[in-house]
N, C-alpha and C. Protein backbone atom coordinates (compact mmCIF):
# COMPACT_ATOMS: atom_id res chain seq x y z
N UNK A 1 0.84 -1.18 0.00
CA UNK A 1 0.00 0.00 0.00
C UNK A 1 0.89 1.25 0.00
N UNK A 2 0.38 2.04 -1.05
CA UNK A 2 1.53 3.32 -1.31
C UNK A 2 1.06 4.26 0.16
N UNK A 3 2.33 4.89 0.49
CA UNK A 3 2.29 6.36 1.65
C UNK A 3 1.10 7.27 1.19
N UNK A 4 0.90 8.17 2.51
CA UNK A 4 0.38 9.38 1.83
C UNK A 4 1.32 10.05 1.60
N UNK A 5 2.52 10.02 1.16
CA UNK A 5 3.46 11.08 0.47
C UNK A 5 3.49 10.53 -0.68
N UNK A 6 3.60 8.84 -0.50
CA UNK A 6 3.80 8.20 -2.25
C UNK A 6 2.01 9.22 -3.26
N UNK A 7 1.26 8.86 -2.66
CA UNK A 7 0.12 9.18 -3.32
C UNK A 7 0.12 10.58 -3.68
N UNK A 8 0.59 11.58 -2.89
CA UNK A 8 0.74 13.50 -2.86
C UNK A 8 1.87 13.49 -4.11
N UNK A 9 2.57 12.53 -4.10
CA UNK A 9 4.00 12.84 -5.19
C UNK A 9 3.59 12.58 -6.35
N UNK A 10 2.65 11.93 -6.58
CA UNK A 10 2.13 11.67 -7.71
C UNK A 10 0.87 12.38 -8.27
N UNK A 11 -0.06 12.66 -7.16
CA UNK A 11 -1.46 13.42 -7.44
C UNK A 11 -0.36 15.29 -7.57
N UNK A 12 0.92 15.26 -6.75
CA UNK A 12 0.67 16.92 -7.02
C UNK A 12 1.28 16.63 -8.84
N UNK A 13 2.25 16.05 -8.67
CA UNK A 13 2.93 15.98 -10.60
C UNK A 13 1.79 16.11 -11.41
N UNK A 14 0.92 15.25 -11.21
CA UNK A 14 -0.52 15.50 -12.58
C UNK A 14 -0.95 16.36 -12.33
N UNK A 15 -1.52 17.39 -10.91
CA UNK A 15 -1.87 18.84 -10.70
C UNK A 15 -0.86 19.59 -12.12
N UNK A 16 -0.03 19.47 -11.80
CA UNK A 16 1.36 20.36 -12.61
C UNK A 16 1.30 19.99 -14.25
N UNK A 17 0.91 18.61 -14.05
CA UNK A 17 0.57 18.12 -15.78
C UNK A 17 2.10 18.00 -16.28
N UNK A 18 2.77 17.52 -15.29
CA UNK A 18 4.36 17.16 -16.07
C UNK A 18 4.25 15.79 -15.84
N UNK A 19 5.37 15.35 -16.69
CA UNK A 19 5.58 14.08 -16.72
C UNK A 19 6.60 13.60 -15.39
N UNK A 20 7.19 12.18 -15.27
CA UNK A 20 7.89 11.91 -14.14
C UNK A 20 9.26 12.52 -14.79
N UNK A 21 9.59 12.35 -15.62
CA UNK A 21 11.29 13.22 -15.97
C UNK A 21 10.57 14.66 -16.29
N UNK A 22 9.81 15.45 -16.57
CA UNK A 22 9.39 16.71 -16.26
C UNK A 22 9.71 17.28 -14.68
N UNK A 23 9.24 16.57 -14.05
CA UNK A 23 9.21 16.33 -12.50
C UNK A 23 10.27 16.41 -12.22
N UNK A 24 11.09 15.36 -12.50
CA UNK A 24 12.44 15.38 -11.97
C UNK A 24 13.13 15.92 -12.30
N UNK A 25 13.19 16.66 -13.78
CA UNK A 25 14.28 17.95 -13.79
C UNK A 25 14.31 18.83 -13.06
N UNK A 26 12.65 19.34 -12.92
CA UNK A 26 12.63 20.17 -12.15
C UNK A 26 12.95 20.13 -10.70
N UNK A 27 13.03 18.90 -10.23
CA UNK A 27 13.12 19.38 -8.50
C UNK A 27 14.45 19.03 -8.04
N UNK A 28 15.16 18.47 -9.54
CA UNK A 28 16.80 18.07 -9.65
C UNK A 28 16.98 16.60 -9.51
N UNK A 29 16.28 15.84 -9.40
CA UNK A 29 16.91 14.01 -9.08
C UNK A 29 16.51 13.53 -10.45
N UNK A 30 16.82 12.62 -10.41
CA UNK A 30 16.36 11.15 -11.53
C UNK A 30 15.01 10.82 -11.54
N UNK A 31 14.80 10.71 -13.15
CA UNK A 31 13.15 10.06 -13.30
C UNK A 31 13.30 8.83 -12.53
N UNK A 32 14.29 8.04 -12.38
CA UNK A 32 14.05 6.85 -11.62
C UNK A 32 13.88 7.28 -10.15
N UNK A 33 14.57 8.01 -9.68
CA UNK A 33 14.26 8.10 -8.10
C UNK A 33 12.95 8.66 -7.61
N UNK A 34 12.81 9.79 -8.80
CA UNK A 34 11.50 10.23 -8.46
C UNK A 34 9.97 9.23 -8.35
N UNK A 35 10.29 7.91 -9.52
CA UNK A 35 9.47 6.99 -9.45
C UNK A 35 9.72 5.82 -8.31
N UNK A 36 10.48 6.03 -7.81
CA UNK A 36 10.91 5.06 -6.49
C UNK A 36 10.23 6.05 -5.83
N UNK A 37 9.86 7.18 -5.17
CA UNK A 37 9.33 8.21 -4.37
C UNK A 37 7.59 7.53 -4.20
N UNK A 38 7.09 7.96 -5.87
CA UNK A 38 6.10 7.72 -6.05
C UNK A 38 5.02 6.64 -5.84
N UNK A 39 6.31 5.79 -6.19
CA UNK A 39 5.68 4.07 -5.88
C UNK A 39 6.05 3.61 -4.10
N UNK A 40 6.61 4.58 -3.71
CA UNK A 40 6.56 3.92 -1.94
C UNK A 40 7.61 3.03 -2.08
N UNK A 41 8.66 2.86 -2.78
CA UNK A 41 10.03 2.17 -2.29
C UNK A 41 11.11 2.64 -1.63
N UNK A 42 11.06 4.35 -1.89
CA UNK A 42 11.91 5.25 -0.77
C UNK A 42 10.99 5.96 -0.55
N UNK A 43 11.90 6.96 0.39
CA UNK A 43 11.68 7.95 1.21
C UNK A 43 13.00 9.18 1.01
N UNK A 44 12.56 10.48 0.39
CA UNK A 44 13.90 11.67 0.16
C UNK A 44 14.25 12.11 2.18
N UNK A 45 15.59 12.15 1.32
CA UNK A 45 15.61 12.78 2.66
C UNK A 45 15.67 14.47 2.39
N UNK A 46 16.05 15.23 3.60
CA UNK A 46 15.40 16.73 3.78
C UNK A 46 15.86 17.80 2.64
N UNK A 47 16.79 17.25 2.19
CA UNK A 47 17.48 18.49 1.35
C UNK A 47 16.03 18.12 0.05
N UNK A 48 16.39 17.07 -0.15
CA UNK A 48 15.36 16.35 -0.98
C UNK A 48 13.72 17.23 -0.58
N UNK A 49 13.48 16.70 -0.15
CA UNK A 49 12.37 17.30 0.57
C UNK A 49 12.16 18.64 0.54
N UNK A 50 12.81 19.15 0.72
CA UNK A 50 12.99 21.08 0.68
C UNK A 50 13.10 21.65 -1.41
N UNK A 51 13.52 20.30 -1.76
CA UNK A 51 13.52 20.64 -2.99
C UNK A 51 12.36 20.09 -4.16
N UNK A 52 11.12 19.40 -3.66
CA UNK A 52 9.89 19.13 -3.86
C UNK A 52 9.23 20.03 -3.41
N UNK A 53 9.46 20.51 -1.81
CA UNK A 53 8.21 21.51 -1.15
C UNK A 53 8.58 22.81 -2.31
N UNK A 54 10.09 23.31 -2.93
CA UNK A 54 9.67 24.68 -3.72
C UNK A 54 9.52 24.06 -4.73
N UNK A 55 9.72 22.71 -5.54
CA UNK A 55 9.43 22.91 -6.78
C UNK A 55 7.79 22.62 -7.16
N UNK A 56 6.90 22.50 -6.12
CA UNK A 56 5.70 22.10 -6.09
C UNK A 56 4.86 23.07 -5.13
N UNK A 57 5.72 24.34 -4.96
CA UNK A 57 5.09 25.34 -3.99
C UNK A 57 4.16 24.87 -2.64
N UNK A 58 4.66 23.63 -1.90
CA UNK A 58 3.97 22.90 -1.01
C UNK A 58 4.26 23.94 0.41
N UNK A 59 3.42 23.94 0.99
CA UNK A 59 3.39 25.10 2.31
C UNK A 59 3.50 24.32 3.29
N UNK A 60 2.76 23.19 3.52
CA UNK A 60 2.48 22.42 4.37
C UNK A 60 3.32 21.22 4.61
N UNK A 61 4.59 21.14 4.83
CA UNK A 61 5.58 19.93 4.09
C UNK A 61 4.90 18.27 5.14
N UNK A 62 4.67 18.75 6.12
CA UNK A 62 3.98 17.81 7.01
C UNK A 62 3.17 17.16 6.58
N UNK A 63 2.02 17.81 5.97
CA UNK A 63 0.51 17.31 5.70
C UNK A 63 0.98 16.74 4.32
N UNK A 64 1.88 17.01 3.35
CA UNK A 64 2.14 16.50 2.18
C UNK A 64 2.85 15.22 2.33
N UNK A 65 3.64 15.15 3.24
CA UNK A 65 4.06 13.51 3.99
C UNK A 65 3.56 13.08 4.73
N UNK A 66 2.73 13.09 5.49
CA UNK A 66 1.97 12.51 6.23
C UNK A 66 0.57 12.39 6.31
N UNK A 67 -0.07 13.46 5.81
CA UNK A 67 -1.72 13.94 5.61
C UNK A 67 -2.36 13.73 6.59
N UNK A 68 -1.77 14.22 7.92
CA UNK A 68 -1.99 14.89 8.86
C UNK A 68 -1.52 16.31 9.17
N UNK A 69 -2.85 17.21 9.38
CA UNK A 69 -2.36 18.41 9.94
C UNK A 69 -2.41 18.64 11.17
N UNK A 70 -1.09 19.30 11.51
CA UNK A 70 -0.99 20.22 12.35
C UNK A 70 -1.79 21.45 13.17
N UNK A 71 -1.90 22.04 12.23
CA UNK A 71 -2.68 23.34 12.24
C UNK A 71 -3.24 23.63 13.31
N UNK A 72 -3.67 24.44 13.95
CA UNK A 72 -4.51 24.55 15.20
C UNK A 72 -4.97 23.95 16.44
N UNK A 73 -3.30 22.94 16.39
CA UNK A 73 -3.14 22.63 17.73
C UNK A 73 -2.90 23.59 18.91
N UNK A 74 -3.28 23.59 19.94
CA UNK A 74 -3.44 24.86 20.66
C UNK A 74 -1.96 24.32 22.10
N UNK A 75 -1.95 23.17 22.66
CA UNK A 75 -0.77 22.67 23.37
C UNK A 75 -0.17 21.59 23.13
N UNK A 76 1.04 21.61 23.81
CA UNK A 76 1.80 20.82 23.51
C UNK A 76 1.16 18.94 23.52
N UNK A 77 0.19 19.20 24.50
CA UNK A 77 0.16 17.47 24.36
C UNK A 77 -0.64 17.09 23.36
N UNK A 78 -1.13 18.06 22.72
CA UNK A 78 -2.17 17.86 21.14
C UNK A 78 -0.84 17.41 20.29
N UNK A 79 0.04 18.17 20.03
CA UNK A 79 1.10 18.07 19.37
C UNK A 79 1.61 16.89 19.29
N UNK A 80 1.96 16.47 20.69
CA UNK A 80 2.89 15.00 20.68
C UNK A 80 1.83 14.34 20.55
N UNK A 81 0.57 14.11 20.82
CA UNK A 81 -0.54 13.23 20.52
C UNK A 81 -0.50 12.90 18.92
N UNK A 82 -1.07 14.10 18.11
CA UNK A 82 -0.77 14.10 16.62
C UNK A 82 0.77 13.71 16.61
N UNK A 83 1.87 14.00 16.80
CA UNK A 83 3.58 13.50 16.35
C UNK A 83 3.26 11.37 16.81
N UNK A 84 2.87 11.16 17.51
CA UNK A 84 2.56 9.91 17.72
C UNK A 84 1.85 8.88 16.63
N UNK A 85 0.91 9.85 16.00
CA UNK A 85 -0.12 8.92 15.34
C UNK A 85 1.10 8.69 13.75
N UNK A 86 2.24 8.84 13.26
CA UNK A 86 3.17 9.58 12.43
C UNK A 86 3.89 8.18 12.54
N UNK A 87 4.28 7.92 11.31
CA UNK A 87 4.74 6.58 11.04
C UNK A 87 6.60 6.65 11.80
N UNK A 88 7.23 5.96 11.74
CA UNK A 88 8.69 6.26 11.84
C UNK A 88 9.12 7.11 10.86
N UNK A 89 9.03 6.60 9.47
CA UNK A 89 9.50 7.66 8.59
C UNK A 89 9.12 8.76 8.43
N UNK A 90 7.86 8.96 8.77
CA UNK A 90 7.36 10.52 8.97
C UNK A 90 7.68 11.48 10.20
N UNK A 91 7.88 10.59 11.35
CA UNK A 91 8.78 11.13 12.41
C UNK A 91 9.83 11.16 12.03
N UNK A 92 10.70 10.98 11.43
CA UNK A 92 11.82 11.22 11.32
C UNK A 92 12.35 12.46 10.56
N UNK A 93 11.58 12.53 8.91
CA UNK A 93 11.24 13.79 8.51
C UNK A 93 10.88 14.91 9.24
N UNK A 94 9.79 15.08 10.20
CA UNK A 94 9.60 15.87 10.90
C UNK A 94 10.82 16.66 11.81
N UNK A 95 11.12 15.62 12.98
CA UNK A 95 12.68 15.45 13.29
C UNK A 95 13.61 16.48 12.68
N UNK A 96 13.52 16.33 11.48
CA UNK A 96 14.98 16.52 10.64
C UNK A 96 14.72 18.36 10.04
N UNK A 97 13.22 17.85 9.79
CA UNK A 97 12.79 19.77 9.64
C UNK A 97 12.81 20.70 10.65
N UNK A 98 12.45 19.72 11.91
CA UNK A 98 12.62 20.90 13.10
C UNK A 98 14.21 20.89 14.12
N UNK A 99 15.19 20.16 13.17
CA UNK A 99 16.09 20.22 13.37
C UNK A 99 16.94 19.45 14.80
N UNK A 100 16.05 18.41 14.92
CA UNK A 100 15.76 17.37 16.08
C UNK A 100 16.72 16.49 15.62
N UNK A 101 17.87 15.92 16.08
CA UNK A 101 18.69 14.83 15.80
C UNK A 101 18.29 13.72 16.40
């Protein structure tokens, strides 16, 4: 079963109406890696990541890997409640954006 990032990597590219090497020029990797993304066999890491969120003007880098929002959590234990429900690999991303080793 593909991620909700595998599924966002692919539903935003057809938003855009490029192809997978359209895609990948633009956000700089390989049509192959980008289709390893897509199909749920990897996971980019952050530089990666930072270079999908501008080439796809994504605001929300969280909800586009995980499709859970954030948003209008009001305290902290909402927060770690939602950071809990977050796969490993999506914790880890997270992690790595908020600069958490």
């Amino acid at each position: 079963m593909k991620s909700t990032f595998s599924r966002n990597m692919s539903a935003t590219r057809k938003e855009y109406s490029l192809t997978q090497n359209d895609a990948a020029k633009k956000i700089g990797i390989t049509r192959s890696r980008l289709g390893s993304y897509e199909e749920g066999r990897a996971f980019p890491n952050v530089d990666v990541l930072v270079k999908i969120a501008e080439a796809y003007k994504i605001k929300d880098v969280i909800y586009f890997i995980s499709g859970k929002a954030i948003d209008g959590l009001n305290n902290n234990g909402q927060l770690i409640t939602k950071y809990n429900t977050l796969t490993g690999k999506e914790k880890k991303a997270v992690d790595i954006l908020l600069g958490i080793d």
